[in-house]
PDB file of N, CA and C in Angstrom:
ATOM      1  N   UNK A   1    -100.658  50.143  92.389  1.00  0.00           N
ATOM      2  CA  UNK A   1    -100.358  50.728  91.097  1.00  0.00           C
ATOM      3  C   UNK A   1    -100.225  52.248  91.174  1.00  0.00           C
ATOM      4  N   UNK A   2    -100.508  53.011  92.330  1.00  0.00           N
ATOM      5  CA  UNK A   2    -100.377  54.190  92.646  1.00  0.00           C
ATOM      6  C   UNK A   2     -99.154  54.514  93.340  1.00  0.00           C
ATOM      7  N   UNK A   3     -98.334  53.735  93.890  1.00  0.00           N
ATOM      8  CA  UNK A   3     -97.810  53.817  94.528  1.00  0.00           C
ATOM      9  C   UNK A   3     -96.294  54.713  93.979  1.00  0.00           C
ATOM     10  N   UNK A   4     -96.281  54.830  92.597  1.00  0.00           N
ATOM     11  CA  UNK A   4     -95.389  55.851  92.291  1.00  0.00           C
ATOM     12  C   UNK A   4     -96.092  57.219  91.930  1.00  0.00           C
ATOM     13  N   UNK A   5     -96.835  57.785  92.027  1.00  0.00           N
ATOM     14  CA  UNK A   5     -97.353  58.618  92.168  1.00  0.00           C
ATOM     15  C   UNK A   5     -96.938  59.303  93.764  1.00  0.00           C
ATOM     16  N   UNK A   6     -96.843  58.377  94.776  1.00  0.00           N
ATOM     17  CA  UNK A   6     -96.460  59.023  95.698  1.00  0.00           C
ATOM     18  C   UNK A   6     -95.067  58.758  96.202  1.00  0.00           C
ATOM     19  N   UNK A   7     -94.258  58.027  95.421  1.00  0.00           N
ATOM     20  CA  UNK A   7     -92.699  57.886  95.870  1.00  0.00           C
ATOM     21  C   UNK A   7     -91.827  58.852  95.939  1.00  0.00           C
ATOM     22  N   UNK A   8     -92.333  59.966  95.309  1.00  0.00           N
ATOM     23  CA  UNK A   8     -91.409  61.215  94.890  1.00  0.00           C
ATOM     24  C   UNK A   8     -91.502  62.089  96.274  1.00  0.00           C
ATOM     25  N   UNK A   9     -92.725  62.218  96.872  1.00  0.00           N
ATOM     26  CA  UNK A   9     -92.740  62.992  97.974  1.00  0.00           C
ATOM     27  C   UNK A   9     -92.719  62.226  99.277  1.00  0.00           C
ATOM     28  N   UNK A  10     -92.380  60.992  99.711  1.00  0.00           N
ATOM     29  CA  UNK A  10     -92.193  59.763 100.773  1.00  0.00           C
ATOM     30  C   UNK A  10     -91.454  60.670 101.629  1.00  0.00           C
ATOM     31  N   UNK A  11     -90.128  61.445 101.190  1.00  0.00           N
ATOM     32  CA  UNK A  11     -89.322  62.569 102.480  1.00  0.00           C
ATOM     33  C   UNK A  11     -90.634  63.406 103.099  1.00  0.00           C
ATOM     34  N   UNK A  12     -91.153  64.382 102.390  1.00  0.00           N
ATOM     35  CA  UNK A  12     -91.963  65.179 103.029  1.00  0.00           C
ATOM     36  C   UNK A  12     -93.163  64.525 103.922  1.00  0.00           C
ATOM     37  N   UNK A  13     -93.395  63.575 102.882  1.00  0.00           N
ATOM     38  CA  UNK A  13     -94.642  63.066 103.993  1.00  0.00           C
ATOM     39  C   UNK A  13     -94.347  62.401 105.010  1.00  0.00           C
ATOM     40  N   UNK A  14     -92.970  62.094 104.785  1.00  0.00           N
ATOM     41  CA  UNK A  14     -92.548  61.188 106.524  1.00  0.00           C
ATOM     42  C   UNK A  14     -92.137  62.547 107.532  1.00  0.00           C
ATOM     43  N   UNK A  15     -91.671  63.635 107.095  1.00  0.00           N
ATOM     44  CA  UNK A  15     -91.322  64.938 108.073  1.00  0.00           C
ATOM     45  C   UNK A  15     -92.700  65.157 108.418  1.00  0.00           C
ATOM     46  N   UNK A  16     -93.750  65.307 107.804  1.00  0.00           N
ATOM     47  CA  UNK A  16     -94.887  65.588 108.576  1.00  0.00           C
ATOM     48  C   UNK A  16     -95.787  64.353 109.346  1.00  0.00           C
ATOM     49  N   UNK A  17     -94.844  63.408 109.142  1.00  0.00           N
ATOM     50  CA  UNK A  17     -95.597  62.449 110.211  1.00  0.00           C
ATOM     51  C   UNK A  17     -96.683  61.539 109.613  1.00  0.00           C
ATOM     52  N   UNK A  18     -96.400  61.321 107.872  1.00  0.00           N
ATOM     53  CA  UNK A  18     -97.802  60.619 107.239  1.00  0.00           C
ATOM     54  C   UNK A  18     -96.501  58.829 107.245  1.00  0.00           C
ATOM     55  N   UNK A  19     -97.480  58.013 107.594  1.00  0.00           N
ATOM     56  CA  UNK A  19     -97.157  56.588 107.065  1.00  0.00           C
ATOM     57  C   UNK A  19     -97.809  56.166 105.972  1.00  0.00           C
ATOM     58  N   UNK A  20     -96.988  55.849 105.041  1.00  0.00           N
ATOM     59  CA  UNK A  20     -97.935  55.187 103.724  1.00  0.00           C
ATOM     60  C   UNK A  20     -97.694  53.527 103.670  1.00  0.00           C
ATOM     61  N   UNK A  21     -99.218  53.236 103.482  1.00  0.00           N
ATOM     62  CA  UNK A  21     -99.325  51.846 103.360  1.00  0.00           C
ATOM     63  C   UNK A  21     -99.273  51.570 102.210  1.00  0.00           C
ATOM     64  N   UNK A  22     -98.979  50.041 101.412  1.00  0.00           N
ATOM     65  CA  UNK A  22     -99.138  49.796 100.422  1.00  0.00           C
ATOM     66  C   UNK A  22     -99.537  48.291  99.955  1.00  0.00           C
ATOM     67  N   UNK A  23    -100.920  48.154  99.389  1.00  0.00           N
ATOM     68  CA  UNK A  23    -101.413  46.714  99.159  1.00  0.00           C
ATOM     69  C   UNK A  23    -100.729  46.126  98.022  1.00  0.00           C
ATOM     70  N   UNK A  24     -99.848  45.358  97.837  1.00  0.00           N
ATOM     71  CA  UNK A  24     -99.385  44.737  96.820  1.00  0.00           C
ATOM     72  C   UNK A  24     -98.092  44.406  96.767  1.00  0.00           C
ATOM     73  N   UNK A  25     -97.157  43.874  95.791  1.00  0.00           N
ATOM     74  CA  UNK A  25     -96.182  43.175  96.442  1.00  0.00           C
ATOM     75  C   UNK A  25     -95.215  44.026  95.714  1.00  0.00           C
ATOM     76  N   UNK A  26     -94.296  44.244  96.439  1.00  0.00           N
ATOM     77  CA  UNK A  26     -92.717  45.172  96.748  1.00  0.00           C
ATOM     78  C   UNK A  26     -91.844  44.845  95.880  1.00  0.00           C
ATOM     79  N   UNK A  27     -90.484  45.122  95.691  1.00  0.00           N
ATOM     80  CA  UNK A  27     -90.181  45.732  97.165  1.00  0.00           C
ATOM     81  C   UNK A  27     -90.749  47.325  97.345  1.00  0.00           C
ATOM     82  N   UNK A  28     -90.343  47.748  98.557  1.00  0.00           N
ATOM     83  CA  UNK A  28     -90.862  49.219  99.078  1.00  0.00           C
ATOM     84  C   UNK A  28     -89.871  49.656  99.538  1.00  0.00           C
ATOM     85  N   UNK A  29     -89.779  51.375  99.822  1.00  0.00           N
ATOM     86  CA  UNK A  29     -88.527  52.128 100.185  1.00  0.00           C
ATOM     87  C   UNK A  29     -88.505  51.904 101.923  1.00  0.00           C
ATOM     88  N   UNK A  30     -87.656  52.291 102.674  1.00  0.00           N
ATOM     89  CA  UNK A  30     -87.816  51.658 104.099  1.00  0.00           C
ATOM     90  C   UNK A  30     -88.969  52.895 105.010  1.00  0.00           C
ATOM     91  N   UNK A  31     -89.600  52.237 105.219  1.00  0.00           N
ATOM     92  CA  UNK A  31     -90.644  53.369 106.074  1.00  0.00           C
ATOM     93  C   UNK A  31     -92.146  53.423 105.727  1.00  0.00           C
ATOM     94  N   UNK A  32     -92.361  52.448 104.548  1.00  0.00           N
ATOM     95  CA  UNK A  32     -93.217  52.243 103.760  1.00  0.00           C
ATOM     96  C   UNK A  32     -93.614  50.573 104.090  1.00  0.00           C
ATOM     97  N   UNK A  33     -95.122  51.424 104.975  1.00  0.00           N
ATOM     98  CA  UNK A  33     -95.793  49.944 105.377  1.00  0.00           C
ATOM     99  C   UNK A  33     -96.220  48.560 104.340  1.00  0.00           C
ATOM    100  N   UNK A  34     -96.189  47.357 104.196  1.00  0.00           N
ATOM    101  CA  UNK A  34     -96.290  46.654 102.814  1.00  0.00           C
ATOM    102  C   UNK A  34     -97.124  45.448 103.309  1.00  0.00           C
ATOM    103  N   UNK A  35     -99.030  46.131 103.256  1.00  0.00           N
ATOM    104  CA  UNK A  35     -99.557  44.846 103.847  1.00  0.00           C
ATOM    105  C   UNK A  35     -99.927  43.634 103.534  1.00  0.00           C
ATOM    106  N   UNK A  36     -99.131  43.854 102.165  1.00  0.00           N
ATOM    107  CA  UNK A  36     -99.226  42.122 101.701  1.00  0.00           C
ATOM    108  C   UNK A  36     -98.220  41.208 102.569  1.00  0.00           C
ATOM    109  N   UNK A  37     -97.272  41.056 102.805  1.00  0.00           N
ATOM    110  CA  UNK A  37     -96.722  40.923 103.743  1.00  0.00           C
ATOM    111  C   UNK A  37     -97.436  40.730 104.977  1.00  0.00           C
ATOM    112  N   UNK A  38     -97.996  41.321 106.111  1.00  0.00           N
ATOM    113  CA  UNK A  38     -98.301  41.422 107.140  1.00  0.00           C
ATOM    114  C   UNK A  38     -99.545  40.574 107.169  1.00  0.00           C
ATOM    115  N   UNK A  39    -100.357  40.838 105.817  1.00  0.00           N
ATOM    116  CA  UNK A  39    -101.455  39.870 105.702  1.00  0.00           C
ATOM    117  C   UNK A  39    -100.821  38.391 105.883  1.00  0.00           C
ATOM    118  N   UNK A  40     -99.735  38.234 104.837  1.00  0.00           N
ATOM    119  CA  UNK A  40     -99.565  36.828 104.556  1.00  0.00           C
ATOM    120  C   UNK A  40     -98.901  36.099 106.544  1.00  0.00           C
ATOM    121  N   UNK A  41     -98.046  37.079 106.955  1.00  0.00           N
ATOM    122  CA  UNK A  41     -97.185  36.887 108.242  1.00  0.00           C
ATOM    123  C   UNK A  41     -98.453  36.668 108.976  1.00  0.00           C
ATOM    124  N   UNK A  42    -100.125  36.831 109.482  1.00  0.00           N
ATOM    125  CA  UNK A  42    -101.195  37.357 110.144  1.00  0.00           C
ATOM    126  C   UNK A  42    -101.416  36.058 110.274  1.00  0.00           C
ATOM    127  N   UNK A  43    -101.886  35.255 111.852  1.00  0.00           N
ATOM    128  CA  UNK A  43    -102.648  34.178 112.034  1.00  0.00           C
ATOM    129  C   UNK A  43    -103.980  34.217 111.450  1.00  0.00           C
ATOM    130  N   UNK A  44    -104.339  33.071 111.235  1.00  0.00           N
ATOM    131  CA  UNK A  44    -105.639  32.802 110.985  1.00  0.00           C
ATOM    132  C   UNK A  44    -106.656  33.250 112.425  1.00  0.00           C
ATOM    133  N   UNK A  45    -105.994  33.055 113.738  1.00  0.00           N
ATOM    134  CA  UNK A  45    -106.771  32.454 114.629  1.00  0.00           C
ATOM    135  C   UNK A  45    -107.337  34.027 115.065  1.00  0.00           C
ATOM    136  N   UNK A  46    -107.945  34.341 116.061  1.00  0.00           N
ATOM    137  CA  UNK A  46    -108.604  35.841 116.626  1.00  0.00           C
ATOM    138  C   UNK A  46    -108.160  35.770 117.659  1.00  0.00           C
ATOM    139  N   UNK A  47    -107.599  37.075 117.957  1.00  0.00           N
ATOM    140  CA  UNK A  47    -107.112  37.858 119.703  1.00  0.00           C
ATOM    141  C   UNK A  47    -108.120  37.494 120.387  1.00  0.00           C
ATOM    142  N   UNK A  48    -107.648  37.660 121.172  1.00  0.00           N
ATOM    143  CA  UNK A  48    -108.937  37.230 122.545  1.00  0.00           C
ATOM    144  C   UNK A  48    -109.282  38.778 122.347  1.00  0.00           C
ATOM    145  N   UNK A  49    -110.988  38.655 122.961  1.00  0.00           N
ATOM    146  CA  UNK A  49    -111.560  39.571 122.695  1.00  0.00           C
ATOM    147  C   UNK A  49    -111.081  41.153 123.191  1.00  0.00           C
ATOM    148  N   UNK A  50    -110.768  40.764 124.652  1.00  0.00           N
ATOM    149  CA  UNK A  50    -110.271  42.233 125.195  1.00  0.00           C
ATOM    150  C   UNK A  50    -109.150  42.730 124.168  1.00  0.00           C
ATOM    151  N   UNK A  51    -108.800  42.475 123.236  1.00  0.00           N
ATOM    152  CA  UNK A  51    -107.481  42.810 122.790  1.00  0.00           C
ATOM    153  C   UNK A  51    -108.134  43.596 121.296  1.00  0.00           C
ATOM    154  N   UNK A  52    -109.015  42.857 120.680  1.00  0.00           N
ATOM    155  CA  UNK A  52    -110.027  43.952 119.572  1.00  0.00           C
ATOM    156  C   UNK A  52    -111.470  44.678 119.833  1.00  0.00           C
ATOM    157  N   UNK A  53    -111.518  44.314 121.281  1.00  0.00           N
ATOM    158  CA  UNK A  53    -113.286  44.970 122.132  1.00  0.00           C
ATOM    159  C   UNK A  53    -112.618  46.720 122.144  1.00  0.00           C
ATOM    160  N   UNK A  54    -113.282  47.672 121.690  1.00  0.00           N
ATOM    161  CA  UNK A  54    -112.804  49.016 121.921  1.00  0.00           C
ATOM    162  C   UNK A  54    -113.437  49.347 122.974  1.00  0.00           C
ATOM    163  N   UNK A  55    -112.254  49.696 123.726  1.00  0.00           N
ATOM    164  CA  UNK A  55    -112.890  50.259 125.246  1.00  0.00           C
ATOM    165  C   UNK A  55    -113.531  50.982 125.085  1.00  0.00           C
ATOM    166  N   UNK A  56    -113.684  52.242 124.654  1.00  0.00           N
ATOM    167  CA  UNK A  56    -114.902  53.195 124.328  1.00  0.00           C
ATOM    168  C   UNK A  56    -115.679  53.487 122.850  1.00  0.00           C
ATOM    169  N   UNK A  57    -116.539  53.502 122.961  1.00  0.00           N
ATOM    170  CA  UNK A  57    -117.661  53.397 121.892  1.00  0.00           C
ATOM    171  C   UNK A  57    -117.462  54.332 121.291  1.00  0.00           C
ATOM    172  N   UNK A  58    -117.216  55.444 121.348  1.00  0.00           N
ATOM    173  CA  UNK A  58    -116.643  56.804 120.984  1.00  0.00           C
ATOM    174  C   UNK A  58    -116.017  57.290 120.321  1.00  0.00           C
ATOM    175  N   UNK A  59    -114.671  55.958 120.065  1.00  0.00           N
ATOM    176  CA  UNK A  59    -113.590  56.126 119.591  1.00  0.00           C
ATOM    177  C   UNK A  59    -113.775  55.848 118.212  1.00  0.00           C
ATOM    178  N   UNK A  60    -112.703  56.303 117.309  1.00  0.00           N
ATOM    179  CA  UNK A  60    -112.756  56.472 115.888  1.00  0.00           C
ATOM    180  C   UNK A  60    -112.901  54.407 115.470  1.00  0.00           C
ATOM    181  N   UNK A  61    -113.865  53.931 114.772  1.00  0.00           N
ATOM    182  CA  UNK A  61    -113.706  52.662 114.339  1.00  0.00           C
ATOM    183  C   UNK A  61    -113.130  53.017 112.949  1.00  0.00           C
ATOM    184  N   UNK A  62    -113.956  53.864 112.053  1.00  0.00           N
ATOM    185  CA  UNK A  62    -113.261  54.123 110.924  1.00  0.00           C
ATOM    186  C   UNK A  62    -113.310  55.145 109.721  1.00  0.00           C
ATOM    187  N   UNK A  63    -112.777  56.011 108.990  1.00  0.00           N
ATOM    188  CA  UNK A  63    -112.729  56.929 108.162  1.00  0.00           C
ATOM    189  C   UNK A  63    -113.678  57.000 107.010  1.00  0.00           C
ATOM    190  N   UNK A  64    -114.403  58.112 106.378  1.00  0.00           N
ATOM    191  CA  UNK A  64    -114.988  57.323 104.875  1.00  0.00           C
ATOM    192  C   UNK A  64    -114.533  58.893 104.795  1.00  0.00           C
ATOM    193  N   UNK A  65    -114.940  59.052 103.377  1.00  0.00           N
ATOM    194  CA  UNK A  65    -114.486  60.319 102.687  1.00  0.00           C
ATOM    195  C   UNK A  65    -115.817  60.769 102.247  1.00  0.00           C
ATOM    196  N   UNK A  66    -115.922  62.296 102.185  1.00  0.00           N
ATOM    197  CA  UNK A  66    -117.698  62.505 102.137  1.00  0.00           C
ATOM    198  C   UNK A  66    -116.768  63.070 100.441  1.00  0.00           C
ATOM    199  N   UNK A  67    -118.460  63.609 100.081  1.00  0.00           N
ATOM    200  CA  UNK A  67    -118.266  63.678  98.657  1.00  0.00           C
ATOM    201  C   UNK A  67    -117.816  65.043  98.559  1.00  0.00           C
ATOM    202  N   UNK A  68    -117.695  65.951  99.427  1.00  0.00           N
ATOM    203  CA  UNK A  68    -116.961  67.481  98.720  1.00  0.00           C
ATOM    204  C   UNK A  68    -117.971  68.091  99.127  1.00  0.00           C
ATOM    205  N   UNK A  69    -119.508  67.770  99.125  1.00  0.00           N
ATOM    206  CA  UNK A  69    -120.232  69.264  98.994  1.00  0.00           C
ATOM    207  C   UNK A  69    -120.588  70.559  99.519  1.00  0.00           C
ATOM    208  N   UNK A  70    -119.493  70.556 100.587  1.00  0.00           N
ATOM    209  CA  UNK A  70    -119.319  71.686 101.358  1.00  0.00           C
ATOM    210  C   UNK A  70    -117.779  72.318 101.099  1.00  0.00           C
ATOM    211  N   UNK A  71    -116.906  72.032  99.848  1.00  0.00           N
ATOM    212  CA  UNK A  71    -116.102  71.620 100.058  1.00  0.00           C
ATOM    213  C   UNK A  71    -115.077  70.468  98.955  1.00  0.00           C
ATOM    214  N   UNK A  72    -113.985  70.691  99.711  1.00  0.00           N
ATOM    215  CA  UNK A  72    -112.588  69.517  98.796  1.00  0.00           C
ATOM    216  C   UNK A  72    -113.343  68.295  99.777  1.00  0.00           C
ATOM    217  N   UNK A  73    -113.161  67.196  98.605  1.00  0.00           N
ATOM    218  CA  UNK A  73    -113.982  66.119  99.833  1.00  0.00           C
ATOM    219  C   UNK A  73    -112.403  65.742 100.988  1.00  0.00           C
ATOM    220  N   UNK A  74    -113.117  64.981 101.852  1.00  0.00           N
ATOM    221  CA  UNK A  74    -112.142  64.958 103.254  1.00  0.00           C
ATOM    222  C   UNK A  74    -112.757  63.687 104.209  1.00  0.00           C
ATOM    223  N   UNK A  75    -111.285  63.007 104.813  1.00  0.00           N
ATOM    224  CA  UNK A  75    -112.216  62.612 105.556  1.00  0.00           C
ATOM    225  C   UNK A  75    -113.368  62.551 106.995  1.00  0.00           C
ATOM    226  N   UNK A  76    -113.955  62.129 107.224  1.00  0.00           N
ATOM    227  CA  UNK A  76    -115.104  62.246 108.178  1.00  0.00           C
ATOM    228  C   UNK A  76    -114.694  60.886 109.036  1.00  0.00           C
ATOM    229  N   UNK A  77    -114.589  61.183 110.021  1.00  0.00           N
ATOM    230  CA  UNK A  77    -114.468  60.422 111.486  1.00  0.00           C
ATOM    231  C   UNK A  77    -116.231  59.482 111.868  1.00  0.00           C
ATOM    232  N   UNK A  78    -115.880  57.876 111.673  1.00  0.00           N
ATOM    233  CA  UNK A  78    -117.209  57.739 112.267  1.00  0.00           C
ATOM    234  C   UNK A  78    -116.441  56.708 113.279  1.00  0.00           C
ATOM    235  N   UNK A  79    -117.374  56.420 114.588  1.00  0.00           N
ATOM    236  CA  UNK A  79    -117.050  56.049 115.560  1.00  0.00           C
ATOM    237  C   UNK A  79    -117.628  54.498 115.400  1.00  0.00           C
ATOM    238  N   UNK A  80    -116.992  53.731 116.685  1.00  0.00           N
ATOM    239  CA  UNK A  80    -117.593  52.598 117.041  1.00  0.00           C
ATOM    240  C   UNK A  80    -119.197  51.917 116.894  1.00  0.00           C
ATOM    241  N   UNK A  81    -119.901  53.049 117.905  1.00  0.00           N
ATOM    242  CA  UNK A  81    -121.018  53.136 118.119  1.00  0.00           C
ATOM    243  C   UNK A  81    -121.982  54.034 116.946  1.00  0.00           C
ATOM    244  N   UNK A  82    -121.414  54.714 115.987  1.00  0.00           N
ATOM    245  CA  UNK A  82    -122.247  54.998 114.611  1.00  0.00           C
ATOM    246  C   UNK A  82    -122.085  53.408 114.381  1.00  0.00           C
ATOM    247  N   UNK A  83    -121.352  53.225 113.591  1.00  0.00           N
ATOM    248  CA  UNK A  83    -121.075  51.684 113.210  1.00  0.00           C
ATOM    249  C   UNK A  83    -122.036  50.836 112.899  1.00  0.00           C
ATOM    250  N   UNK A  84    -122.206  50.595 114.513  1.00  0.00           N
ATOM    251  CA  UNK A  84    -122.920  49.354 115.337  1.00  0.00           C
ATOM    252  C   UNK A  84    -124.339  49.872 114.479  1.00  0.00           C
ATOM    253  N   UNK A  85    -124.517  51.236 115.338  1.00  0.00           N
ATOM    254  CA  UNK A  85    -126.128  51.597 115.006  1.00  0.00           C
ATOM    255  C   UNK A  85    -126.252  51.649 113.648  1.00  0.00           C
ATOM    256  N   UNK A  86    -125.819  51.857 112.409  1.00  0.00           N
ATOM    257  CA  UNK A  86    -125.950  51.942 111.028  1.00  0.00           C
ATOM    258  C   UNK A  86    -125.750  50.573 110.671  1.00  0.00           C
ATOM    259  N   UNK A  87    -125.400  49.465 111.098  1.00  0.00           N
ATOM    260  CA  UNK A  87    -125.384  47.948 110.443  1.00  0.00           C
ATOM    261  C   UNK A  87    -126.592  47.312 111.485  1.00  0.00           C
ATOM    262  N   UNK A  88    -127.127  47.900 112.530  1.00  0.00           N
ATOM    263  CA  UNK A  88    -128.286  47.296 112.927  1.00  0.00           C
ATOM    264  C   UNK A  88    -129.789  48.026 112.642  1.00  0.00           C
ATOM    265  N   UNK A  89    -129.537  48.923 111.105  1.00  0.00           N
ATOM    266  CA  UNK A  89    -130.648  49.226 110.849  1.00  0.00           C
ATOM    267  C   UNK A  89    -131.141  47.486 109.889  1.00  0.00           C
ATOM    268  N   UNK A  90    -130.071  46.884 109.136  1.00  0.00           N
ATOM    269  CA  UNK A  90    -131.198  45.976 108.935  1.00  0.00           C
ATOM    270  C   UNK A  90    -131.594  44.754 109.720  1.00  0.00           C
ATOM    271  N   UNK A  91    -131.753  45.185 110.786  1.00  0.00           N
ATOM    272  CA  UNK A  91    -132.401  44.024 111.785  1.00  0.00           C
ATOM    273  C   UNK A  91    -133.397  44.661 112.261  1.00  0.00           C
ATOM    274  N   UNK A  92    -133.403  46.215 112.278  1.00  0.00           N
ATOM    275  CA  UNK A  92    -134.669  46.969 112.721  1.00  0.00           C
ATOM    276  C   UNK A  92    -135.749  46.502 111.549  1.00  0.00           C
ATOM    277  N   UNK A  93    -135.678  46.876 110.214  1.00  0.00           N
ATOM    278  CA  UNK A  93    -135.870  46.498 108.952  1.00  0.00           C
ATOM    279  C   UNK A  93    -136.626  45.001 108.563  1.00  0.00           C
ATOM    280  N   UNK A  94    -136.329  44.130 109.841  1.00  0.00           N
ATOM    281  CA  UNK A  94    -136.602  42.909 109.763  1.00  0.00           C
ATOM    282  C   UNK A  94    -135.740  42.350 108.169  1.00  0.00           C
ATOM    283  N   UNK A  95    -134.599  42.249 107.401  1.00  0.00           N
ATOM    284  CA  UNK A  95    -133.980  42.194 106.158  1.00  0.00           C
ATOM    285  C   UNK A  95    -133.277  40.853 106.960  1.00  0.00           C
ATOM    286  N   UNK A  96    -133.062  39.924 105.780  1.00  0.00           N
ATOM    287  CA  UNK A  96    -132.297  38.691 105.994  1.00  0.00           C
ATOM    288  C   UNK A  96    -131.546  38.543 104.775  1.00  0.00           C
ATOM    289  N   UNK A  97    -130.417  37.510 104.864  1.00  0.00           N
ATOM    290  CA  UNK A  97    -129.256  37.116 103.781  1.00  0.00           C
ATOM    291  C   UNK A  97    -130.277  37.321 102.094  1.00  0.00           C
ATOM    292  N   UNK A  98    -131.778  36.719 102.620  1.00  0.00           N
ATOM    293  CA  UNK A  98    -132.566  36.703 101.078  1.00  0.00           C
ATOM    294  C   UNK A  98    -132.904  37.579 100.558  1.00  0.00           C
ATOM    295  N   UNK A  99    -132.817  39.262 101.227  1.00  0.00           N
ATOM    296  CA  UNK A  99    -133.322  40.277 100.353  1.00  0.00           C
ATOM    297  C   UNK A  99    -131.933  40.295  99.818  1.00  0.00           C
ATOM    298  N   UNK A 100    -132.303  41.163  98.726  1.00  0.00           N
ATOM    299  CA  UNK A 100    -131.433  42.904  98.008  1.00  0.00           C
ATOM    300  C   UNK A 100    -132.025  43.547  98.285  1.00  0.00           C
ATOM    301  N   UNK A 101    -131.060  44.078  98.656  1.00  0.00           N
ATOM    302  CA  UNK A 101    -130.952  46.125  99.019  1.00  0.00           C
ATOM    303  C   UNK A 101    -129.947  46.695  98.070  1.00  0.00           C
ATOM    304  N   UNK A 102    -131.435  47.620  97.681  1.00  0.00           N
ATOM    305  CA  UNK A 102    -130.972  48.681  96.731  1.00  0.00           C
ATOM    306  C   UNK A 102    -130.540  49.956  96.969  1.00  0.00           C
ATOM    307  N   UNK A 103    -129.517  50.527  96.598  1.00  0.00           N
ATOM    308  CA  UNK A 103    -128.986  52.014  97.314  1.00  0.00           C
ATOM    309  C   UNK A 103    -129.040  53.100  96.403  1.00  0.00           C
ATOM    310  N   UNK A 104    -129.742  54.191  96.868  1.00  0.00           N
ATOM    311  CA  UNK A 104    -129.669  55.348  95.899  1.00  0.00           C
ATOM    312  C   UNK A 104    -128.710  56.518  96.514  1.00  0.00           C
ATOM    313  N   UNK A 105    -127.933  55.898  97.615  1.00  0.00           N
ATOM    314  CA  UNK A 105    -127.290  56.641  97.953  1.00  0.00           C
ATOM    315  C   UNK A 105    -126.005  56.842  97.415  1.00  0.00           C
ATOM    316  N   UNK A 106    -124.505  57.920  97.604  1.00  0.00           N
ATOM    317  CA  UNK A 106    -123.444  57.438  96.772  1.00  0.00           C
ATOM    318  C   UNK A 106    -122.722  56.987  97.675  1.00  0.00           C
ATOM    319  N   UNK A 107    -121.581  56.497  97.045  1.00  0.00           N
ATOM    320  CA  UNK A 107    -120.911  55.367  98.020  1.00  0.00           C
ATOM    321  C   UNK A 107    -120.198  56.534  99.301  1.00  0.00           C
ATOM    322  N   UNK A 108    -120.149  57.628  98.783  1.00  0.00           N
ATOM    323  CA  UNK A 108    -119.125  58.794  99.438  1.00  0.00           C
ATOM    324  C   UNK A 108    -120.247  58.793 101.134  1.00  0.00           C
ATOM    325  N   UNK A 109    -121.320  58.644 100.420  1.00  0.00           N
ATOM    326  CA  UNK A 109    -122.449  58.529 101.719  1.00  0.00           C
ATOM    327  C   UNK A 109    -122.191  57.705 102.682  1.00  0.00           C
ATOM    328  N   UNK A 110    -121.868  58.240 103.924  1.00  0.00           N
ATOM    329  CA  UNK A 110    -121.792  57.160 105.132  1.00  0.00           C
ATOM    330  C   UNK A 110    -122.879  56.149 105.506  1.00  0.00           C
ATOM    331  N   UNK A 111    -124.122  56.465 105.124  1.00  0.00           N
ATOM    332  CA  UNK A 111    -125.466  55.516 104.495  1.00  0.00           C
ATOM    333  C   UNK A 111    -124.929  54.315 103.596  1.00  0.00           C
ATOM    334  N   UNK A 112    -124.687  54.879 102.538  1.00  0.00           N
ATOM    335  CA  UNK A 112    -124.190  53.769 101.385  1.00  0.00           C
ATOM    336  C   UNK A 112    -123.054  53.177 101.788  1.00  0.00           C
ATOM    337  N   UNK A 113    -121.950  53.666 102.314  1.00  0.00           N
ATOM    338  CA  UNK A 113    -120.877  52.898 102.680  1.00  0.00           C
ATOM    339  C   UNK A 113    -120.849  51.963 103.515  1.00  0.00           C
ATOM    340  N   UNK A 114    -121.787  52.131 104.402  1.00  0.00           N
ATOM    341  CA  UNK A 114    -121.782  50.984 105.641  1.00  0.00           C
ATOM    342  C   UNK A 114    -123.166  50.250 105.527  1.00  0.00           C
TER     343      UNK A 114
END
């Protein structure tokens, strides 16, 4: 539903090298990724592992956006291995499917987000 909000500038952002994705159904201008589509085209079944195992732990797994307070918020790079270690705090925790967990953190928080 945003997606005309950014149709007007699609030239500039493709000269600087941005790809825009878009969840929902089309059509779309050509250059404009459309992952409803790709979802629906996507096997059910899983790559063999070497093919989604990230060779290095290091590497970017995935983006969150902090909240600004240093600052225009932006995003923040967390890796593989943050990841891992921030979803195996609740096994440190001893926590199973039967608790709730409550968060006082905000979602912008890489705490709260993961």
């Amino acid at each position: 539903e945003l997606f005309g909000a950014v149709e007007p500038i699609l030239p500039s952002l493709r000269e600087d090298g941005v790809v825009v994705w878009v969840l929902g159904s089309g059509p779309y201008p050509p250059g404009v990724v459309a992952l409803q589509e790709l979802l629906e085209a996507a096997s059910e079944e899983l790559e063999p592992e070497d093919v989604w195992q990230p060779q290095d732990m290091n590497e970017t797994s995935l983006y969150i956006f902090t909240s600004g307070t240093t600052g225009l918020p932006k995003a923040a790079r967390v890796s593989h291995l943050k990841s891992i270690m921030c979803l195996s705090f609740y096994e440190l925790v001893g926590a199973s499917s039967r608790d709730v967990v409550y968060l006082a953190l905000p979602l912008y928080h890489m705490a709260g987000a993961l």
